[in-house]
PDB file of N, CA and C in Angstrom:
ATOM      1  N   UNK A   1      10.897  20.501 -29.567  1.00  0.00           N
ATOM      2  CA  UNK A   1      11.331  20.775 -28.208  1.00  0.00           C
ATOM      3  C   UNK A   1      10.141  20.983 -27.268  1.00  0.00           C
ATOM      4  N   UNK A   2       8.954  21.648 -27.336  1.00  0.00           N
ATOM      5  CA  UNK A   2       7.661  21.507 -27.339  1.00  0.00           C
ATOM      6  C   UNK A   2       7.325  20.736 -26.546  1.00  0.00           C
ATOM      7  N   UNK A   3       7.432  19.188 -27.348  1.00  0.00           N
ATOM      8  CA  UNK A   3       6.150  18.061 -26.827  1.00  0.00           C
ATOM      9  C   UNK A   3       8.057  17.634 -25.372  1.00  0.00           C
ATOM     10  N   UNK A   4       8.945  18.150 -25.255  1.00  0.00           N
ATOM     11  CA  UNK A   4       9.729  17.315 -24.335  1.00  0.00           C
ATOM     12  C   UNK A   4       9.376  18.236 -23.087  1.00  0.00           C
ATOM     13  N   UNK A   5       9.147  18.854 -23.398  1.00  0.00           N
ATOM     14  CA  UNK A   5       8.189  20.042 -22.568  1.00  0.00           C
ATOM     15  C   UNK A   5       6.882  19.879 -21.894  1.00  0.00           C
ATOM     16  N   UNK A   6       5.808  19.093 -22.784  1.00  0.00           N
ATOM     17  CA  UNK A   6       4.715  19.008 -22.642  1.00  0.00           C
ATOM     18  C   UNK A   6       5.079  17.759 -21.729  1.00  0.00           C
ATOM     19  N   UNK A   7       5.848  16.660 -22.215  1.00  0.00           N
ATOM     20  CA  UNK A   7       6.221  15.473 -21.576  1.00  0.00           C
ATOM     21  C   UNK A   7       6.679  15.634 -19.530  1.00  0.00           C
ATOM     22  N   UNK A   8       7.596  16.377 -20.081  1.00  0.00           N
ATOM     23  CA  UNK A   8       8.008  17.002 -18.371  1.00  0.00           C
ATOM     24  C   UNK A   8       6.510  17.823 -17.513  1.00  0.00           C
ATOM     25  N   UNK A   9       5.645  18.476 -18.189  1.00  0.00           N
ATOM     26  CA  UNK A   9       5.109  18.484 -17.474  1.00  0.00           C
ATOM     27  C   UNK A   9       4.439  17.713 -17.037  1.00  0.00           C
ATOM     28  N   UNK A  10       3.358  16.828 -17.977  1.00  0.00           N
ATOM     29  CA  UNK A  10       2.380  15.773 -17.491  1.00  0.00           C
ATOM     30  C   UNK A  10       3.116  14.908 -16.496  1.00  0.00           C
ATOM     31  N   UNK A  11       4.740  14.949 -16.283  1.00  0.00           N
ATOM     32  CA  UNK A  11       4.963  14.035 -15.513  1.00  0.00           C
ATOM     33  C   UNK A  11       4.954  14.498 -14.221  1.00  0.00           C
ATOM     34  N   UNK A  12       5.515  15.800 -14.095  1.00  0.00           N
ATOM     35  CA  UNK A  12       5.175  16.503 -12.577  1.00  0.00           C
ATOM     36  C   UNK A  12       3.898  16.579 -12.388  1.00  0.00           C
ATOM     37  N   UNK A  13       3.010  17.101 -13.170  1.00  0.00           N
ATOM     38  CA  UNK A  13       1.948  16.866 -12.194  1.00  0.00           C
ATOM     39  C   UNK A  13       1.650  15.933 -11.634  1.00  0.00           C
ATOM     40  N   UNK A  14       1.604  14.259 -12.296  1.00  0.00           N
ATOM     41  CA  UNK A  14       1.503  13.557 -12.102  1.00  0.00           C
ATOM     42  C   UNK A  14       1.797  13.160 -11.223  1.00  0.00           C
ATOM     43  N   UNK A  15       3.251  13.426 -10.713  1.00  0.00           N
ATOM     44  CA  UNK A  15       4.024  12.595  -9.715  1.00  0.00           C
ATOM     45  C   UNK A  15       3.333  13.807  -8.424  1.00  0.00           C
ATOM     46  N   UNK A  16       3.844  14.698  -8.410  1.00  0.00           N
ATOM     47  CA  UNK A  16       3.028  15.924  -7.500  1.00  0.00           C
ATOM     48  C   UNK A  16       1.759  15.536  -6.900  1.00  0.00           C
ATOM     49  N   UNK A  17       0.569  14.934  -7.749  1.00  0.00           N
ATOM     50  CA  UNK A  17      -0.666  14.533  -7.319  1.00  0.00           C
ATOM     51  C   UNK A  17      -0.785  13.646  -6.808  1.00  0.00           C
ATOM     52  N   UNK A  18       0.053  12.436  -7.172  1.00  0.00           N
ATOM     53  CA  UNK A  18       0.160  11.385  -6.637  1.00  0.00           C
ATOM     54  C   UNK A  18       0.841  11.700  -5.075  1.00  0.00           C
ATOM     55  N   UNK A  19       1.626  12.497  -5.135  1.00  0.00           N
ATOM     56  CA  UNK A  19       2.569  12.385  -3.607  1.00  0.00           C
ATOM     57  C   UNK A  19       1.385  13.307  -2.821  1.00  0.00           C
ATOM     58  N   UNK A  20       0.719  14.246  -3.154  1.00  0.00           N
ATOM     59  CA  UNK A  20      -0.192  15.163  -2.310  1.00  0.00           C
ATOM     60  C   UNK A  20      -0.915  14.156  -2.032  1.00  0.00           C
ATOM     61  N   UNK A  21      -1.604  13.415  -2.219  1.00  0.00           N
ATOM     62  CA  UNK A  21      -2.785  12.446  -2.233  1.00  0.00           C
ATOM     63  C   UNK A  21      -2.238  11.533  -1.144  1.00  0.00           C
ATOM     64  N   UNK A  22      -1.227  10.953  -1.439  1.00  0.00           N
ATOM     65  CA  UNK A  22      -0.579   9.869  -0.268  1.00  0.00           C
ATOM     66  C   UNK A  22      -0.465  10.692   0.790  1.00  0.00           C
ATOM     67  N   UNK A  23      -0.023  11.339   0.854  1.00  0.00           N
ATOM     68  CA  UNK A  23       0.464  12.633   2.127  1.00  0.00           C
ATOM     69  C   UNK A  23      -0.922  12.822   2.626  1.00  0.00           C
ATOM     70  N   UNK A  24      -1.757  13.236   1.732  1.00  0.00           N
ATOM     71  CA  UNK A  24      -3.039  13.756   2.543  1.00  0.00           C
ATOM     72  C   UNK A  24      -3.877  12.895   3.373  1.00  0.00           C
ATOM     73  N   UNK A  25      -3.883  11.623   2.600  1.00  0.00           N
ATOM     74  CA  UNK A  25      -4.893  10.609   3.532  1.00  0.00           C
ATOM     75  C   UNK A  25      -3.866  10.224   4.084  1.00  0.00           C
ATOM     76  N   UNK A  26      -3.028   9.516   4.388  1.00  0.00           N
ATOM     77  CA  UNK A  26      -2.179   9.561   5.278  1.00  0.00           C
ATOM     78  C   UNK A  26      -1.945  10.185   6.634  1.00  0.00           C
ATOM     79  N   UNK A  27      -1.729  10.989   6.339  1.00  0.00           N
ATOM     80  CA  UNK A  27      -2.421  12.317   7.682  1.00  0.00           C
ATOM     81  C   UNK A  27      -3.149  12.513   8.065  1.00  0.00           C
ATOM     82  N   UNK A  28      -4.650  12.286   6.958  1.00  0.00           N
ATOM     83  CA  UNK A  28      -5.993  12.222   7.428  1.00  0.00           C
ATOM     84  C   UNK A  28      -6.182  10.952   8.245  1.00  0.00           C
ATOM     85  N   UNK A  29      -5.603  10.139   8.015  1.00  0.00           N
ATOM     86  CA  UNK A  29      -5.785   8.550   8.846  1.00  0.00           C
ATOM     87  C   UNK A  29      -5.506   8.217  10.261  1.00  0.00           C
ATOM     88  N   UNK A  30      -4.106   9.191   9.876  1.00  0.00           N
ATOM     89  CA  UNK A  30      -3.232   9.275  11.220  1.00  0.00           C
ATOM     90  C   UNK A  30      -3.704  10.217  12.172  1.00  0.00           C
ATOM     91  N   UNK A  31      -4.519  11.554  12.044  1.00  0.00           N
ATOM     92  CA  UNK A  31      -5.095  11.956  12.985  1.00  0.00           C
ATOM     93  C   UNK A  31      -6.221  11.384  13.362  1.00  0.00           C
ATOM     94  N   UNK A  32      -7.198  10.685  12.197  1.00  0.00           N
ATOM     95  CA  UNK A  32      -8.627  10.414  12.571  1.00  0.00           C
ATOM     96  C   UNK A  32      -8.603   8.666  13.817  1.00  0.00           C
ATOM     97  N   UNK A  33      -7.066   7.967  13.234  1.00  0.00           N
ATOM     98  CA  UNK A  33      -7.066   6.701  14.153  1.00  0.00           C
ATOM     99  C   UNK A  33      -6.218   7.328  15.091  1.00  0.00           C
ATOM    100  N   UNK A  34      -5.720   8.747  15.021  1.00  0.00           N
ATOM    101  CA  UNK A  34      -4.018   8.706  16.091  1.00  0.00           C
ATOM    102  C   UNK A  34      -3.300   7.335  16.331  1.00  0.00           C
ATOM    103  N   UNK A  35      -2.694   7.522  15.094  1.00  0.00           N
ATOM    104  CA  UNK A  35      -1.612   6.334  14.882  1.00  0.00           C
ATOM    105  C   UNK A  35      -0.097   6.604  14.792  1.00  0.00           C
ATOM    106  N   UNK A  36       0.071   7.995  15.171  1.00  0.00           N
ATOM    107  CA  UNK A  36       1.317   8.650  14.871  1.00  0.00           C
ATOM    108  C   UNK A  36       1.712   8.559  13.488  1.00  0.00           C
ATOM    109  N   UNK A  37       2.334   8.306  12.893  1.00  0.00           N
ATOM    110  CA  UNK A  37       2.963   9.010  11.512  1.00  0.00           C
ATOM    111  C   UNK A  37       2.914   7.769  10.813  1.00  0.00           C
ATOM    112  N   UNK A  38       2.312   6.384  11.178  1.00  0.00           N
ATOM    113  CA  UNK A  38       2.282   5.403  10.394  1.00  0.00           C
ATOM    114  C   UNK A  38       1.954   5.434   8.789  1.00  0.00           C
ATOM    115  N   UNK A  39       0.912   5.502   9.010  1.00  0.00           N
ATOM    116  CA  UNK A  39      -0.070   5.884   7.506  1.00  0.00           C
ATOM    117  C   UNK A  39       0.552   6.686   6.468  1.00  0.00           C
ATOM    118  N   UNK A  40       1.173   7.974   7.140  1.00  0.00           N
ATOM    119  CA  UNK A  40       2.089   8.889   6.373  1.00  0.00           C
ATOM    120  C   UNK A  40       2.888   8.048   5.286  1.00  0.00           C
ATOM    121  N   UNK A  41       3.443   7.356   6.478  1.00  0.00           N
ATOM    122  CA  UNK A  41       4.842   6.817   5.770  1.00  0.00           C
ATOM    123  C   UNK A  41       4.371   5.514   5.160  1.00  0.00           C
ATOM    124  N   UNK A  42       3.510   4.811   5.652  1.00  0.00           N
ATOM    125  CA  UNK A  42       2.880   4.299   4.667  1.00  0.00           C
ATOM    126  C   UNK A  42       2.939   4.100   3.047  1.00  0.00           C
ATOM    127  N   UNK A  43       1.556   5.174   3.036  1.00  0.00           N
ATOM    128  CA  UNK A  43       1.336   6.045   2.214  1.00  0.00           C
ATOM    129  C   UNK A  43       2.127   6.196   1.000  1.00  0.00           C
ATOM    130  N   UNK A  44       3.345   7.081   1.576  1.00  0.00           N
ATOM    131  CA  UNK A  44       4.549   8.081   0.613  1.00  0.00           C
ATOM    132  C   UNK A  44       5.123   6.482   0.150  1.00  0.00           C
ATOM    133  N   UNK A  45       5.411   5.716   1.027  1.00  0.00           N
ATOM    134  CA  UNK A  45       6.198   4.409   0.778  1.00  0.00           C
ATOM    135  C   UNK A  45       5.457   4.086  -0.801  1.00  0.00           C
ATOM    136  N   UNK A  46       4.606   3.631  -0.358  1.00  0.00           N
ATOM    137  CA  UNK A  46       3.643   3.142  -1.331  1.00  0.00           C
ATOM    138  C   UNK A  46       3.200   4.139  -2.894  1.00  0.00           C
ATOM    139  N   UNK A  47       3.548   5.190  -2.700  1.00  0.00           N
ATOM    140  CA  UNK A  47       3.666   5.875  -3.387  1.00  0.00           C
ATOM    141  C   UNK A  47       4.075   5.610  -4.667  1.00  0.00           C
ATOM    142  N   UNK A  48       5.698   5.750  -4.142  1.00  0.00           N
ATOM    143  CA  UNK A  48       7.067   5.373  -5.313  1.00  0.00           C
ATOM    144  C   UNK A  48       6.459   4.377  -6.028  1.00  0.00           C
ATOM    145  N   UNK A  49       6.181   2.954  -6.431  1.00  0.00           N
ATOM    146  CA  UNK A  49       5.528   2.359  -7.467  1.00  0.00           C
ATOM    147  C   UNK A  49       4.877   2.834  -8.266  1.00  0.00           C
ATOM    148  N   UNK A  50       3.829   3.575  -7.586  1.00  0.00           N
ATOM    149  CA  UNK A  50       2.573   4.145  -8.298  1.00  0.00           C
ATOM    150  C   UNK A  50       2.819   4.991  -9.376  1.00  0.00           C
ATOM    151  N   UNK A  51       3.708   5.750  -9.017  1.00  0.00           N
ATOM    152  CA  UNK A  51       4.613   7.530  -9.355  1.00  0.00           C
ATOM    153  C   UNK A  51       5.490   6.437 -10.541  1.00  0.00           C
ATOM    154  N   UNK A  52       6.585   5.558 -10.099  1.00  0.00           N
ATOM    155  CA  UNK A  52       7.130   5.188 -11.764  1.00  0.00           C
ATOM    156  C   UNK A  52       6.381   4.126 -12.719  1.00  0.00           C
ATOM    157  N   UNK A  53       5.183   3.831 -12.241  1.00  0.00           N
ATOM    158  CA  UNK A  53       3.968   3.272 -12.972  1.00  0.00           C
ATOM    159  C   UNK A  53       3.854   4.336 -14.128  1.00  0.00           C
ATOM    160  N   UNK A  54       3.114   5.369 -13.379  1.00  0.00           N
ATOM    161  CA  UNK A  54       2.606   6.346 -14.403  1.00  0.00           C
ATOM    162  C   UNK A  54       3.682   6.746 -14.939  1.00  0.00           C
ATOM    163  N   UNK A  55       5.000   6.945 -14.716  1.00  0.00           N
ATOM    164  CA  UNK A  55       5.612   7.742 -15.303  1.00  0.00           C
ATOM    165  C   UNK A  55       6.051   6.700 -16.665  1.00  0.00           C
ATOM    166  N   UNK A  56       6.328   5.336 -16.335  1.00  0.00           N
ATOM    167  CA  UNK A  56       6.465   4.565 -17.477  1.00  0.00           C
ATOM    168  C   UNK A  56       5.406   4.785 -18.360  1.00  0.00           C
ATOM    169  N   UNK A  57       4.136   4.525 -17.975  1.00  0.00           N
ATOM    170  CA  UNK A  57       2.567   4.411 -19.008  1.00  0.00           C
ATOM    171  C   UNK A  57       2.653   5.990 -19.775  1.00  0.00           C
ATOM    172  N   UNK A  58       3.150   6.965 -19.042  1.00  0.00           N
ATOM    173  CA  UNK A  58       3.225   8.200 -20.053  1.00  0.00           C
ATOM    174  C   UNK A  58       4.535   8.548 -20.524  1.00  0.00           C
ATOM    175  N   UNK A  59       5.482   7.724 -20.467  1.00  0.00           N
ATOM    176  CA  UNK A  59       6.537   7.693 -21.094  1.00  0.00           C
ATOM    177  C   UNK A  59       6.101   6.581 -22.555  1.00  0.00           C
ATOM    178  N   UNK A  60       5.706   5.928 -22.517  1.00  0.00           N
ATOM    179  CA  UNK A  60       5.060   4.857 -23.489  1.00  0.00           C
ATOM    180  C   UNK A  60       4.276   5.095 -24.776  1.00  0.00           C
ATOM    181  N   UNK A  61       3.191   6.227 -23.245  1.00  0.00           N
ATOM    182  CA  UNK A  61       2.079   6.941 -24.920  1.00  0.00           C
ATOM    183  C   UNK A  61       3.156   8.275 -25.392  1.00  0.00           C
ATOM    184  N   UNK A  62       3.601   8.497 -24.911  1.00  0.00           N
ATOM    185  CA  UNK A  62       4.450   9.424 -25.791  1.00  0.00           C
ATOM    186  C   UNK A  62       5.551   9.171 -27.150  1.00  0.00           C
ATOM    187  N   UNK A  63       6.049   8.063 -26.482  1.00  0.00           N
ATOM    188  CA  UNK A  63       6.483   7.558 -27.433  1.00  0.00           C
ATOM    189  C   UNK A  63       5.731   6.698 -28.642  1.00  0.00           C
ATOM    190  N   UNK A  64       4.608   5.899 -28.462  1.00  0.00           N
ATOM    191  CA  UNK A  64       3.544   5.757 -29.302  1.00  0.00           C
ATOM    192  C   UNK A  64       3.230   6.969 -29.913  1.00  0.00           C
ATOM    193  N   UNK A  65       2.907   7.841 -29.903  1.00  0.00           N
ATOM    194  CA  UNK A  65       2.442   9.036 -30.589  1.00  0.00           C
ATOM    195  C   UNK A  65       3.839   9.451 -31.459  1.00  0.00           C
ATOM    196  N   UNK A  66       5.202   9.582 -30.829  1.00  0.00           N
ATOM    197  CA  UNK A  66       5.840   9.726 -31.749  1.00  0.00           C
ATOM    198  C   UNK A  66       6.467   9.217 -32.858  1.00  0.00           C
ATOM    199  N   UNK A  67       6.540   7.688 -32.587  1.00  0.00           N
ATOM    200  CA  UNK A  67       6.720   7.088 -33.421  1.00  0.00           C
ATOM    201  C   UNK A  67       5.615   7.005 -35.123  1.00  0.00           C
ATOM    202  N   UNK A  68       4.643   6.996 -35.047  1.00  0.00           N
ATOM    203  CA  UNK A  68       3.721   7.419 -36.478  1.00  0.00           C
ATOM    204  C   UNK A  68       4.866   8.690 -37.396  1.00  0.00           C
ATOM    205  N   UNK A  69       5.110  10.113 -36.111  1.00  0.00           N
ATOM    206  CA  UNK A  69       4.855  10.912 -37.074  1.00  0.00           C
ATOM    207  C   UNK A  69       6.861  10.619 -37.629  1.00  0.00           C
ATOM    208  N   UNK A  70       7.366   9.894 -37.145  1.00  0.00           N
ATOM    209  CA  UNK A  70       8.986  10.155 -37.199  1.00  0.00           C
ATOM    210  C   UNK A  70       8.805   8.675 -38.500  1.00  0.00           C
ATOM    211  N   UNK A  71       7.579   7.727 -39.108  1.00  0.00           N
ATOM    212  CA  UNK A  71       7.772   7.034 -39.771  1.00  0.00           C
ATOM    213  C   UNK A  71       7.264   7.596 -40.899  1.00  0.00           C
ATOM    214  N   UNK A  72       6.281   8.511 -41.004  1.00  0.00           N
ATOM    215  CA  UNK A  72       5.983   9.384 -42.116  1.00  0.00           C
ATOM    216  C   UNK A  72       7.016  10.094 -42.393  1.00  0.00           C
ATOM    217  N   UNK A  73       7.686  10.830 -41.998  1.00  0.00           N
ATOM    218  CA  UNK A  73       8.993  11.711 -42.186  1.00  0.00           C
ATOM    219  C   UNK A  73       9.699  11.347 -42.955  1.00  0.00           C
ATOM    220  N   UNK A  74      10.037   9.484 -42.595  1.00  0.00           N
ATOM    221  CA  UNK A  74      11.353   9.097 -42.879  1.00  0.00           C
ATOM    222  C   UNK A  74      10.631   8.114 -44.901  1.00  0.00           C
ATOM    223  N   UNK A  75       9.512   8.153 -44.471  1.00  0.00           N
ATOM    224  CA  UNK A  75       8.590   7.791 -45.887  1.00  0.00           C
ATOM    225  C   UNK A  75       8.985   9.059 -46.428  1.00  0.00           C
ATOM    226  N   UNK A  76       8.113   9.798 -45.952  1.00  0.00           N
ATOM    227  CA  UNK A  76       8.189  11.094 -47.313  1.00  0.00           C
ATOM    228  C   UNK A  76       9.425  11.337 -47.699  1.00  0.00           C
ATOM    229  N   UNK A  77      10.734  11.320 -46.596  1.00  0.00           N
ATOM    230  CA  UNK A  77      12.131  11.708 -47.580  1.00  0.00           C
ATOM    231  C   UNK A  77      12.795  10.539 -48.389  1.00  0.00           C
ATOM    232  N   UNK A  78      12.127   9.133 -48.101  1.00  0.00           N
ATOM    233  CA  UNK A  78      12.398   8.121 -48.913  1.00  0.00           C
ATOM    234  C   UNK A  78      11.593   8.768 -50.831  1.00  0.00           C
ATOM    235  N   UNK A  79      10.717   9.140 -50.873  1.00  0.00           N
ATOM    236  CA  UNK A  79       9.380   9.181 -51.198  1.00  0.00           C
ATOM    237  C   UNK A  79      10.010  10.364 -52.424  1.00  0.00           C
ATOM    238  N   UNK A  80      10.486  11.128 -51.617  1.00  0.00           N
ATOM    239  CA  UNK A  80      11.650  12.204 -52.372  1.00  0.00           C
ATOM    240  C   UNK A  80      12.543  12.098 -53.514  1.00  0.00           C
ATOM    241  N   UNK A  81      13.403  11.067 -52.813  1.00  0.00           N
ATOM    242  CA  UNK A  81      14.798  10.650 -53.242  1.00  0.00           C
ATOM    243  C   UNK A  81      14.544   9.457 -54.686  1.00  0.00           C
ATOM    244  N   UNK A  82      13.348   8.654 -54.602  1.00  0.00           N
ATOM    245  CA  UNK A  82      13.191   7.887 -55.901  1.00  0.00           C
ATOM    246  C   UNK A  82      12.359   8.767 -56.613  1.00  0.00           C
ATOM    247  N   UNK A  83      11.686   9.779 -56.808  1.00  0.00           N
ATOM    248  CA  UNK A  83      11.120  10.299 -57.634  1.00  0.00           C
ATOM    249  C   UNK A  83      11.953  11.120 -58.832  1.00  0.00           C
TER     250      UNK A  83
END
């Protein structure tokens, strides 16, 4: 229960950093050109890809990592049962 834990978090931060970051230069753009809220929205727009990018690529290694230990498991209780 742990690593679904560990999973949820790496993904908020993730997504969190990613949206602060768009937001920030964004705003930084939009005051430094005064472009009104373009960039913002921009930005956040452009975001969303990025945000279920990562969230797929660490949905992926997670599941890579779990898969090894759930094929040893299912060895060793094979491993069991003919002995």
């Amino acid at each position: 229960m742990s690593n679904v834990f560990n999973v949820v978090n790496k993904v908020a931060i993730v997504v969190i950093l990613i949206i602060a970051v768009a937001l920030g230069l964004g705003t930084l753009l939009d005051r430094w050109l005064d472009t009104g809220r373009i960039f913002t929205l921009l930005f956040i727009l452009g975001s969303v890809p990025l945000t279920l990018t990562a969230i797929y690529r660490i949905s992926l290694s997670v599941v890579s990592q779990a898969r090894p230990q759930a094929g040893t498991a299912a060895n060793k209780s094979e491993d069991n049962t003919t002995a």
